[in-house]
N, C-alpha and C. Protein backbone atom coordinates (compact mmCIF):
# COMPACT_ATOMS: atom_id res chain seq x y z
N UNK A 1 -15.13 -24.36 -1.67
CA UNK A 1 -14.39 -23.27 -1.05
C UNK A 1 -12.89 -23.42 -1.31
N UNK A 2 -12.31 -24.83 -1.33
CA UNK A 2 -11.04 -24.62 -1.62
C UNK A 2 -10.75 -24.76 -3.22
N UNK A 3 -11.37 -24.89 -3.72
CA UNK A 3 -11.08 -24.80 -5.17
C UNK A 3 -11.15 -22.82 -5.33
N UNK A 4 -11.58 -22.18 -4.85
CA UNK A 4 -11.64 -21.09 -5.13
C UNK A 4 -10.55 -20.36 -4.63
N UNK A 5 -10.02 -21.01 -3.21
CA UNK A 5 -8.84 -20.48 -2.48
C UNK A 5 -7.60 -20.67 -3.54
N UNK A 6 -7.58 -22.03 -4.45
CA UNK A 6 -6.52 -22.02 -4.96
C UNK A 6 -6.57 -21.56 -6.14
N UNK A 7 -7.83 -21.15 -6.71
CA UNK A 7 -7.66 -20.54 -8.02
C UNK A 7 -7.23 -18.64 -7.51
N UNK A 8 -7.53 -18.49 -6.43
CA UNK A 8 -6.98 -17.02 -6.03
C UNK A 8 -5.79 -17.19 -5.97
N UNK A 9 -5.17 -18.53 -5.57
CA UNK A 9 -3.60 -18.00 -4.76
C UNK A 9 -2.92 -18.49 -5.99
N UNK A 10 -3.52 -19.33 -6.74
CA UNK A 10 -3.01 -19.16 -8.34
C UNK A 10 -2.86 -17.78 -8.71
N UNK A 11 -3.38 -16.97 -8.92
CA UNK A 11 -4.08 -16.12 -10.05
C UNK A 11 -3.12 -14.50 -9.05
N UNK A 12 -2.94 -14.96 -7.70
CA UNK A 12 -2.12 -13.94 -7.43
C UNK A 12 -0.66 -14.15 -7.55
N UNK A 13 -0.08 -15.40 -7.45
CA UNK A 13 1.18 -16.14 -7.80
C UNK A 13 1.18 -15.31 -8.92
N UNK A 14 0.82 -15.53 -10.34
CA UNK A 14 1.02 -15.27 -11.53
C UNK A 14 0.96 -13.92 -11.67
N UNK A 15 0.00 -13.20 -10.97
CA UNK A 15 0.31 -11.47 -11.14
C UNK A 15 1.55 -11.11 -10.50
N UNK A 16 2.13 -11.55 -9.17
CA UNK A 16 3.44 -11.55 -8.85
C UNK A 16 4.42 -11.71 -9.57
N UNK A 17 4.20 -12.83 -10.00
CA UNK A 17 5.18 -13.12 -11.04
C UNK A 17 5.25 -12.11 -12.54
N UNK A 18 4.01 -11.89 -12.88
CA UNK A 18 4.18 -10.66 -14.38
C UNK A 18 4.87 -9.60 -13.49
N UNK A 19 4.41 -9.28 -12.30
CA UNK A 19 4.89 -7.56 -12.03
C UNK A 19 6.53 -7.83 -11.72
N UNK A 20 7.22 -9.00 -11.63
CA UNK A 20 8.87 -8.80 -11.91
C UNK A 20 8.86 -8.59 -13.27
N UNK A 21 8.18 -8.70 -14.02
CA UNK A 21 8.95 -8.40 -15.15
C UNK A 21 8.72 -6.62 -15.95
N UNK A 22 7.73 -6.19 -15.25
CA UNK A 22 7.25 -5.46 -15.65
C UNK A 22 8.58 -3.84 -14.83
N UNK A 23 8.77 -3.07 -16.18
CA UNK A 23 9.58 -2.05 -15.43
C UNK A 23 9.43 -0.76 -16.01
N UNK A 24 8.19 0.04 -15.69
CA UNK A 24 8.11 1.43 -15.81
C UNK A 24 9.19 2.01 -16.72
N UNK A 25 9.38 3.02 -17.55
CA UNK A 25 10.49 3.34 -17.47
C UNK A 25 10.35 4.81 -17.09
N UNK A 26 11.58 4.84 -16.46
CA UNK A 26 11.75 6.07 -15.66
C UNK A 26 12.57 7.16 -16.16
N UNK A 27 12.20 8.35 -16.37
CA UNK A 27 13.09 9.79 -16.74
C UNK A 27 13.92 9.94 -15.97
N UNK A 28 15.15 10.63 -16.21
CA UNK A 28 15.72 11.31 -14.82
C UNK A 28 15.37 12.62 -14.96
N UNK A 29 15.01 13.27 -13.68
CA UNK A 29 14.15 13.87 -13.10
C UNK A 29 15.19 14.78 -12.52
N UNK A 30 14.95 16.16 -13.20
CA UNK A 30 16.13 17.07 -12.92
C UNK A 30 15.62 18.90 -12.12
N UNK A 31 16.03 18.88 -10.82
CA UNK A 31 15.50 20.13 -10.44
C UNK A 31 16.27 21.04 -11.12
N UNK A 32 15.16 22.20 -11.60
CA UNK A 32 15.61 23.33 -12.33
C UNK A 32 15.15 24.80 -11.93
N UNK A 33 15.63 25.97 -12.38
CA UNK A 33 15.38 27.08 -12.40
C UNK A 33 15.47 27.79 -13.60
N UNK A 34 14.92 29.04 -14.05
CA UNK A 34 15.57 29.81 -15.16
C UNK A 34 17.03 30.24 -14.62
N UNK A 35 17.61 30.42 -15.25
CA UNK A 35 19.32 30.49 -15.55
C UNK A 35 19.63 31.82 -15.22
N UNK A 36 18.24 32.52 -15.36
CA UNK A 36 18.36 33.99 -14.67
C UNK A 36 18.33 34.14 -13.02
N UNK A 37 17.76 33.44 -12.62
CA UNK A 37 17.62 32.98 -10.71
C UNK A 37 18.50 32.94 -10.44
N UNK A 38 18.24 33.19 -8.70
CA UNK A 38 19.50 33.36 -7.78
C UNK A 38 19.68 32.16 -7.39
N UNK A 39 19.25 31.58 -7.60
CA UNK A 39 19.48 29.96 -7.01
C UNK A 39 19.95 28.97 -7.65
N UNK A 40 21.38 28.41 -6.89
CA UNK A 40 22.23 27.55 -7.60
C UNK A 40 22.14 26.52 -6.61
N UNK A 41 22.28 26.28 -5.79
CA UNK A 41 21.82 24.85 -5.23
C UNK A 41 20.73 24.99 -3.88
N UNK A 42 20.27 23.87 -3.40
CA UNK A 42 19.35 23.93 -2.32
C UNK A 42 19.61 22.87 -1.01
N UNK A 43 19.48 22.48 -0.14
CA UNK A 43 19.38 21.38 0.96
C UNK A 43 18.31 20.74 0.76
N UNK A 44 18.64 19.12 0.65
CA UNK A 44 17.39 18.13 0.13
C UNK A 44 16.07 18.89 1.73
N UNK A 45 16.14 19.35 2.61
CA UNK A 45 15.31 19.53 3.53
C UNK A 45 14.71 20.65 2.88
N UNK A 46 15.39 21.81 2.45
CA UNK A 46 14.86 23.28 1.69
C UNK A 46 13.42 22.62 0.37
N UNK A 47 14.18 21.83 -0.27
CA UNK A 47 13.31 20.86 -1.02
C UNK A 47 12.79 20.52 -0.52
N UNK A 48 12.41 19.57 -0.15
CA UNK A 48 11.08 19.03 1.02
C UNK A 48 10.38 19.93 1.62
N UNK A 49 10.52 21.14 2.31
CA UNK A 49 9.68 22.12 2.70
C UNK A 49 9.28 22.79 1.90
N UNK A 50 9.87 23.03 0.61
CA UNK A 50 9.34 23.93 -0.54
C UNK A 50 8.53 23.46 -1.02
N UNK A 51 8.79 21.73 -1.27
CA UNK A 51 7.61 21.31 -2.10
C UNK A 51 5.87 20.63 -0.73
N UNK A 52 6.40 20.73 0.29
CA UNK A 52 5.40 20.13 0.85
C UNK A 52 4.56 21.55 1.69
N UNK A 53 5.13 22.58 1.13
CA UNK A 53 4.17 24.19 1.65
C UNK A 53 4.55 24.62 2.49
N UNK A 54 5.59 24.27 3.51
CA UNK A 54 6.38 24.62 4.68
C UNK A 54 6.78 26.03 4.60
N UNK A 55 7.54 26.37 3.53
CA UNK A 55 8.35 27.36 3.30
C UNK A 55 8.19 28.07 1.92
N UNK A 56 8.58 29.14 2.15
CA UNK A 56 8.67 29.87 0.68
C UNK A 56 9.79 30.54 0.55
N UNK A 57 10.60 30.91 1.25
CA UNK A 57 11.69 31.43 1.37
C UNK A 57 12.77 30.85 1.71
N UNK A 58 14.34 30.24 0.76
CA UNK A 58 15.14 29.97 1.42
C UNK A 58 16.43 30.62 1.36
N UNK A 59 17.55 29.80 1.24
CA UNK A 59 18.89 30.81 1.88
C UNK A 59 18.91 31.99 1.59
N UNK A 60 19.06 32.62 2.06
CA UNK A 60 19.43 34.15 1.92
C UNK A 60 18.34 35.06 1.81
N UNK A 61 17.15 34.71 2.38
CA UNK A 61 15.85 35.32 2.07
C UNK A 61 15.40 34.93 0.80
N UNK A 62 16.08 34.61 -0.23
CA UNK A 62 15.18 34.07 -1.35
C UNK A 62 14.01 33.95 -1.48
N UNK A 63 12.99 34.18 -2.34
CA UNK A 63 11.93 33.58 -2.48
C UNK A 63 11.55 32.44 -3.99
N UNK A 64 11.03 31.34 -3.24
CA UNK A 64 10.65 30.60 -4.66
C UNK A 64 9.79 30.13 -4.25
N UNK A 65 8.57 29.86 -6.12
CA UNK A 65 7.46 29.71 -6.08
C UNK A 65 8.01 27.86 -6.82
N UNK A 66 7.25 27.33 -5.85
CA UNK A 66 7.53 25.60 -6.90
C UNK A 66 6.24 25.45 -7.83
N UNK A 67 7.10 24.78 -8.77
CA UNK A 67 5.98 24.08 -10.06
C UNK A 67 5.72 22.87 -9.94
N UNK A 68 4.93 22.27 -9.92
CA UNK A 68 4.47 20.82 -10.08
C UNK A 68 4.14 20.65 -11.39
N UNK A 69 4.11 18.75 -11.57
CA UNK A 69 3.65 18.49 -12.67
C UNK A 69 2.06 18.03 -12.13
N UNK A 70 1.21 17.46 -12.94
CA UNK A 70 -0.48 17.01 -12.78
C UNK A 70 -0.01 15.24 -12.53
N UNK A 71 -0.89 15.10 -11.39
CA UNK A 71 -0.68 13.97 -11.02
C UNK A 71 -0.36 12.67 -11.82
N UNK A 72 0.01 11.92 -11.88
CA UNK A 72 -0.33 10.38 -13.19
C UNK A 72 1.48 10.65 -13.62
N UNK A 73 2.20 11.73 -13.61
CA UNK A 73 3.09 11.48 -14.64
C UNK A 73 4.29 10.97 -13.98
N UNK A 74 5.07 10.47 -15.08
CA UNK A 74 6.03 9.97 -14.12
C UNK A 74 7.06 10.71 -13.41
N UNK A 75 7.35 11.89 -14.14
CA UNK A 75 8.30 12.80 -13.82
C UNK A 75 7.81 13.34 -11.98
N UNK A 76 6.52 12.86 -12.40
CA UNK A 76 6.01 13.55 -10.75
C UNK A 76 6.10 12.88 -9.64
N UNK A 77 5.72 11.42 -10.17
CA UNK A 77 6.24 10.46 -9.37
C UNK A 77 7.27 10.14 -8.77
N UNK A 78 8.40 10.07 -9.63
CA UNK A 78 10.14 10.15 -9.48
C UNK A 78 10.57 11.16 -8.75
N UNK A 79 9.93 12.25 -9.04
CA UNK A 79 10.10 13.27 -7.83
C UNK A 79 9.78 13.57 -6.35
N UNK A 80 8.54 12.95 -6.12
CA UNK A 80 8.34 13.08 -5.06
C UNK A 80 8.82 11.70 -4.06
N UNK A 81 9.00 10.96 -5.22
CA UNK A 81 9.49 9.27 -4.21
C UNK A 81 10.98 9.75 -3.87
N UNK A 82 11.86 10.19 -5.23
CA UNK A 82 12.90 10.52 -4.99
C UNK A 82 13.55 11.28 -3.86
N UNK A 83 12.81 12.53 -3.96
CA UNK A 83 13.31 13.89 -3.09
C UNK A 83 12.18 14.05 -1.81
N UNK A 84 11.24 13.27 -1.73
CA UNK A 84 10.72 13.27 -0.60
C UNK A 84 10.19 12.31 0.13
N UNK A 85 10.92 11.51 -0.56
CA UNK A 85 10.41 10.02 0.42
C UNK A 85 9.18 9.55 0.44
N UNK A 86 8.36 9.94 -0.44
CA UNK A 86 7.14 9.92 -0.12
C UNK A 86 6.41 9.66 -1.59
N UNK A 87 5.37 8.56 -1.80
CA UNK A 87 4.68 7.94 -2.73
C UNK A 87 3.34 9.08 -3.36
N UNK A 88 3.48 9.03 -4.30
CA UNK A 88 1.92 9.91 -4.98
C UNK A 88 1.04 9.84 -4.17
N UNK A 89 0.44 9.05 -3.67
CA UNK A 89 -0.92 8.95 -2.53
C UNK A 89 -0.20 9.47 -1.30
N UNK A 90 0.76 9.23 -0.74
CA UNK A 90 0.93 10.03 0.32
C UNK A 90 1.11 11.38 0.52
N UNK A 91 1.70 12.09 -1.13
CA UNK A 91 1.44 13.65 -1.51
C UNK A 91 -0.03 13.99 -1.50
N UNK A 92 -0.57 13.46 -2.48
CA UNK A 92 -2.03 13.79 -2.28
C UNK A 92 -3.19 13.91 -1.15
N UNK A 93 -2.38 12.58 -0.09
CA UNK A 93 -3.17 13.30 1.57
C UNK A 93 -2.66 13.94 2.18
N UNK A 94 -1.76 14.40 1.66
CA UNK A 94 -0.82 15.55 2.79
C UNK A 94 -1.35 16.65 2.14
N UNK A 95 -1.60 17.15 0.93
CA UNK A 95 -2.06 18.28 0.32
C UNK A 95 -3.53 18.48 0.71
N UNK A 96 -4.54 17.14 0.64
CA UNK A 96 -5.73 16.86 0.98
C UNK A 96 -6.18 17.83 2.80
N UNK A 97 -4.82 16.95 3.74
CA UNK A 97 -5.08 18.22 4.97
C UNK A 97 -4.51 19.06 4.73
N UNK A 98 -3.50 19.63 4.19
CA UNK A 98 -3.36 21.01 4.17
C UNK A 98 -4.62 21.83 3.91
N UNK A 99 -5.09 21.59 2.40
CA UNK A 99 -6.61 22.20 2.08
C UNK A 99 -7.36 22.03 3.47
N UNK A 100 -7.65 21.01 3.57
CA UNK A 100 -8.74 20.95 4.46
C UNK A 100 -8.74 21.80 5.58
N UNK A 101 -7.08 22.09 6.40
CA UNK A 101 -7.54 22.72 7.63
C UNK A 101 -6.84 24.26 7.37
N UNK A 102 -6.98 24.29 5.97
CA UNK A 102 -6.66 25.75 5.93
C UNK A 102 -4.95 26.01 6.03
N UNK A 103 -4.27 25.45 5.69
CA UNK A 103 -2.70 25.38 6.23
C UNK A 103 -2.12 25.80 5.14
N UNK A 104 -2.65 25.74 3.30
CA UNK A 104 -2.01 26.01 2.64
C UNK A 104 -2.60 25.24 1.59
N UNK A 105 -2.15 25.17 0.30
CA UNK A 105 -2.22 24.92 -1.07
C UNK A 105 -1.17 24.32 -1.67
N UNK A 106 -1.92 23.29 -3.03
CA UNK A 106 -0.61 22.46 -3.46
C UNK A 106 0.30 23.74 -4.29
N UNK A 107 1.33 23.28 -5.01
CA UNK A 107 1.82 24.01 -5.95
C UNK A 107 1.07 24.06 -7.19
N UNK A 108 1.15 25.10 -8.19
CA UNK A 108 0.22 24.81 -9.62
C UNK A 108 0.79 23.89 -10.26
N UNK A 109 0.33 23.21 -10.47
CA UNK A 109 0.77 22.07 -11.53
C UNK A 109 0.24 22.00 -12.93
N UNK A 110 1.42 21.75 -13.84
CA UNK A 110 1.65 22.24 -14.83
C UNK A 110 1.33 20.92 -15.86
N UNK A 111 0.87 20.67 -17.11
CA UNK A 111 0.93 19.66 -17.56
C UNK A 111 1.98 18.75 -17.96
N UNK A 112 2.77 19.20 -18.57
CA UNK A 112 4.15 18.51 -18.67
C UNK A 112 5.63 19.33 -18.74
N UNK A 113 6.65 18.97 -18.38
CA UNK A 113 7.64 19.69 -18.86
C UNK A 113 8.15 20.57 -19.71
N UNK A 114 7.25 20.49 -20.44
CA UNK A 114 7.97 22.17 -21.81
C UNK A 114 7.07 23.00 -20.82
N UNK A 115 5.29 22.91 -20.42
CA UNK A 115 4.81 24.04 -20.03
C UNK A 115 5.62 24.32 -18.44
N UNK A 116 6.46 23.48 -17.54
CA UNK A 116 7.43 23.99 -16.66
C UNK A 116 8.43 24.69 -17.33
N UNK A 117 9.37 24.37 -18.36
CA UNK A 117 10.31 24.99 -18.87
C UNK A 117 9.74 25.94 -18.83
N UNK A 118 8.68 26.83 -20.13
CA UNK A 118 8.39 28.03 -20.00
C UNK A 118 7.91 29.24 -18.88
N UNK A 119 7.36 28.28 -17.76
CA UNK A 119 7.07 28.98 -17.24
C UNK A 119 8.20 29.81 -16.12
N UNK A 120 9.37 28.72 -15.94
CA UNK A 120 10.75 28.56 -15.45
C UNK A 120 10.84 30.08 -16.07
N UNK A 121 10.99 30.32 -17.01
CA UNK A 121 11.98 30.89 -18.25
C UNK A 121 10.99 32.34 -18.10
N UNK A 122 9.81 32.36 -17.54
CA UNK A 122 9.20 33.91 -17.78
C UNK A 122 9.39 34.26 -16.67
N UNK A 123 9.21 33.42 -15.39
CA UNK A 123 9.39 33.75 -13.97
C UNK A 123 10.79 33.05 -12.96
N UNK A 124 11.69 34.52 -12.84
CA UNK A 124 12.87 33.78 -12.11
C UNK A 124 13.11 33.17 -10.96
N UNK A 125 11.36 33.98 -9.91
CA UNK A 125 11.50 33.18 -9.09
C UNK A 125 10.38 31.83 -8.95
N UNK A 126 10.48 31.35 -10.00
CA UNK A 126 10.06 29.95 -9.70
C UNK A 126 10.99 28.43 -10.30
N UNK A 127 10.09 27.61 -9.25
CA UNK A 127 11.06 26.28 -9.43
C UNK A 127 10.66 24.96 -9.72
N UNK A 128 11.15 24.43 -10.56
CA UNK A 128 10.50 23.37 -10.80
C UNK A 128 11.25 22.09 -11.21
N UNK A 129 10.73 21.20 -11.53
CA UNK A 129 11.27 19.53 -11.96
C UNK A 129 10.79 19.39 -13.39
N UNK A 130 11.73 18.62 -14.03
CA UNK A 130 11.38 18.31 -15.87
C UNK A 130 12.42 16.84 -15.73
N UNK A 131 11.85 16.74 -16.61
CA UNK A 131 12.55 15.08 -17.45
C UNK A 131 13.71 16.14 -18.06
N UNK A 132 14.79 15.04 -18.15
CA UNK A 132 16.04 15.67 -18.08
C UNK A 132 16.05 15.98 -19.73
N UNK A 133 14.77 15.49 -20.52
CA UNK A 133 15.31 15.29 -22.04
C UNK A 133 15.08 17.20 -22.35
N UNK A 134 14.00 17.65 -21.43
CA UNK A 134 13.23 19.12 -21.89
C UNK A 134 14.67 19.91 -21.32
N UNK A 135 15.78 19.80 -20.97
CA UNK A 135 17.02 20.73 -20.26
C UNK A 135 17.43 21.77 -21.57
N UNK A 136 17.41 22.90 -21.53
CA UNK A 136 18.09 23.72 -22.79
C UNK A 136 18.69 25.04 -21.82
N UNK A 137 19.71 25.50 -22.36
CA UNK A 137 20.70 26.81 -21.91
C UNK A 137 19.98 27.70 -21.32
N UNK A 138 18.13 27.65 -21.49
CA UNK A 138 17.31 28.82 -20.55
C UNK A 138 17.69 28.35 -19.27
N UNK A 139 17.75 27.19 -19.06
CA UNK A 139 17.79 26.73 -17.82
C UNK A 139 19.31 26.67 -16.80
N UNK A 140 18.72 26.57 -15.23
CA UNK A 140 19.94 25.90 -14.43
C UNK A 140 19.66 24.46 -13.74
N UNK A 141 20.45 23.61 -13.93
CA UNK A 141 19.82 22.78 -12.81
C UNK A 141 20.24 23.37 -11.47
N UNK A 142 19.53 22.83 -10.49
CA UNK A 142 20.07 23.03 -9.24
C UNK A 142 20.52 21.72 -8.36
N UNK A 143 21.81 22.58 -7.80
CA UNK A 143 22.59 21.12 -6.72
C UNK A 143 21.89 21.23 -5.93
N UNK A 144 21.18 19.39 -5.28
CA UNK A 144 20.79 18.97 -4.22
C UNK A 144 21.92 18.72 -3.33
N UNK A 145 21.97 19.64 -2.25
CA UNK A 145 22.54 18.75 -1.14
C UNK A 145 22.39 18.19 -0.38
C-alpha cells in the first residue's frame, strides 16, 4: 500500500511540475461589432448580461444579438474567463439551467472568427468576440468599461 501511495504522490509531483511549464498560448480577444452599428462602447455588466441571456437591449434601447464561438476554442475561453469571471464549465452549467428551466438559450455559436467577422459584417445588430489577428476596417471594436 505504501509503495503505491508514493508512486502516486510521485507521479502527481511530476505532472505539477510539467504543468509550470506548460503555457497555452493565448489570442487577445477583442469585442467587436460591424462598423455600421450603433454601438461604440458597453459596461463590463451590459457584457455580462448580454452574454449570459439577461438582456438584449442596452443603452439607449439598443438591441444586440451576441455571437459566440463553439466550445474548445481559445478565443472562447479568454472570453468568458476574461469578461465574465467565469471558466468554460461554469458557462456551460449556467446555459445547461437556463435550457433546462426554460429561461432562455445560449448565443449561436459560430465556428471560428472569420465566420463571426462575417456574420458581424451582414448583421449590424449583432455582437461578437474574434482573435484580434481576424480585425479588418468592416469592423469596430468596442470600449469595455
Amino acid at each position: 500500500m505504501f509503495k503505491r501511495f508514493i508512486a502516486f504522490a510521485t507521479s502527481l509531483l511530476l505532472a505539477s511540475g510539467l504543468s509550470l511549464f506548460y503555457h497555452p498560448a493565448s489570442a487577445e480577444v477583442l469585442v467587436v461589432v460591424s462598423a455600421e452599428a450603433p454601438v461604440t462602447r458597453l459596461t463590463l455588466s451590459d457584457l455580462r448580461d448580454v452574454y449570459l441571456g439577461r438582456r438584449t437591449l442596452i443603452v439607449n434601447g439598443v438591441e444586440v444579438v451576441p455571437l459566440d464561438l463553439t466550445e474548445g476554442t481559445a478565443a472562447r475561453s479568454e472570453f468568458y474567463t476574461h469578461y465574465t469571471g467565469q471558466t468554460p464549465a461554469q458557462i456551460k452549467a449556467h446555459w445547461a439551467r437556463q435550457i433546462f428551466t426554460g429561461r432562455g438559450q445560449p448565443p449561436q455559436a459560430l465556428t471560428n472568427s472569420l465566420a463571426v467577422v462575417e456574420r458581424l459584417v451582414s448583421d449590424a445588430k449583432s455582437l461578437g468576440y474574434i482573435d484580434s489577428s481576424f480585425l479588418d476596417e468592416r469592423l469596430r471594436v468596442v470600449t469595455i468599461e
